[in-house]
Protein backbone atom coordinates (compact mmCIF):
# COMPACT_ATOMS: atom_id res chain seq x y z
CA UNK A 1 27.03 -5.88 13.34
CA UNK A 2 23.53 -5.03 13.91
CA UNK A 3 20.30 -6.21 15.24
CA UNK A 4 19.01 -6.66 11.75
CA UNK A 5 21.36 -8.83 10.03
CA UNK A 6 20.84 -12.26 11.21
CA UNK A 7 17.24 -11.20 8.99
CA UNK A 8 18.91 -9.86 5.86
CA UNK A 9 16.88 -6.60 6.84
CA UNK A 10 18.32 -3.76 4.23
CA UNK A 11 16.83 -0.30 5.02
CA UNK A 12 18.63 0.91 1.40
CA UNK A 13 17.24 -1.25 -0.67
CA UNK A 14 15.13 0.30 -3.00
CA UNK A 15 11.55 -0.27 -3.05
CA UNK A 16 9.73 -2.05 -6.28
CA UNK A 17 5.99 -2.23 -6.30
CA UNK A 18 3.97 -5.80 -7.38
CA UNK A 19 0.80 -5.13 -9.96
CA UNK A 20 -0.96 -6.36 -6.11
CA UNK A 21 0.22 -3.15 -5.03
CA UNK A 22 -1.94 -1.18 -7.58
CA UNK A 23 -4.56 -3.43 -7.42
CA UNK A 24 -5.09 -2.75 -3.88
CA UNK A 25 -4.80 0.96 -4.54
CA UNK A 26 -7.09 1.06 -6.94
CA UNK A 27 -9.45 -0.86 -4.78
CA UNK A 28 -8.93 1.37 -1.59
CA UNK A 29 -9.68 4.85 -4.09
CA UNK A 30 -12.61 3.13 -5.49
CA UNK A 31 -13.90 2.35 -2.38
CA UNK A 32 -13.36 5.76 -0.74
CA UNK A 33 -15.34 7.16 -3.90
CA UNK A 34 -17.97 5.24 -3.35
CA UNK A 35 -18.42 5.91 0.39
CA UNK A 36 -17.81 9.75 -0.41
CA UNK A 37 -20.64 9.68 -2.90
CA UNK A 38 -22.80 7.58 -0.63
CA UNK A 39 -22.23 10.34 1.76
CA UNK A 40 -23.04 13.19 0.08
CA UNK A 41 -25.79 11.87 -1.92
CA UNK A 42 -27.10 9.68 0.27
């Protein structure tokens, strides 16, 4: 018995991504596009 299972932790379990998840991605790229063009342009 581990540490983990009073928490239902499952290190197997496989991952499945929320639409939030690309939302934030797309967020985060659009925002280092932004700063990159700001940068070079600038």
């Amino acid at each position: 018995m581990g540490h983990n299972d009073a928490v239902g932790f499952n290190p197997y379990r496989k991952y499945r991504a929320n639409l939030t998840d690309y939302i934030l991605i797309g967020a985060v790229c659009i925002a280092a596009s932004a700063m990159l063009l700001w940068a070079l342009l600038g």
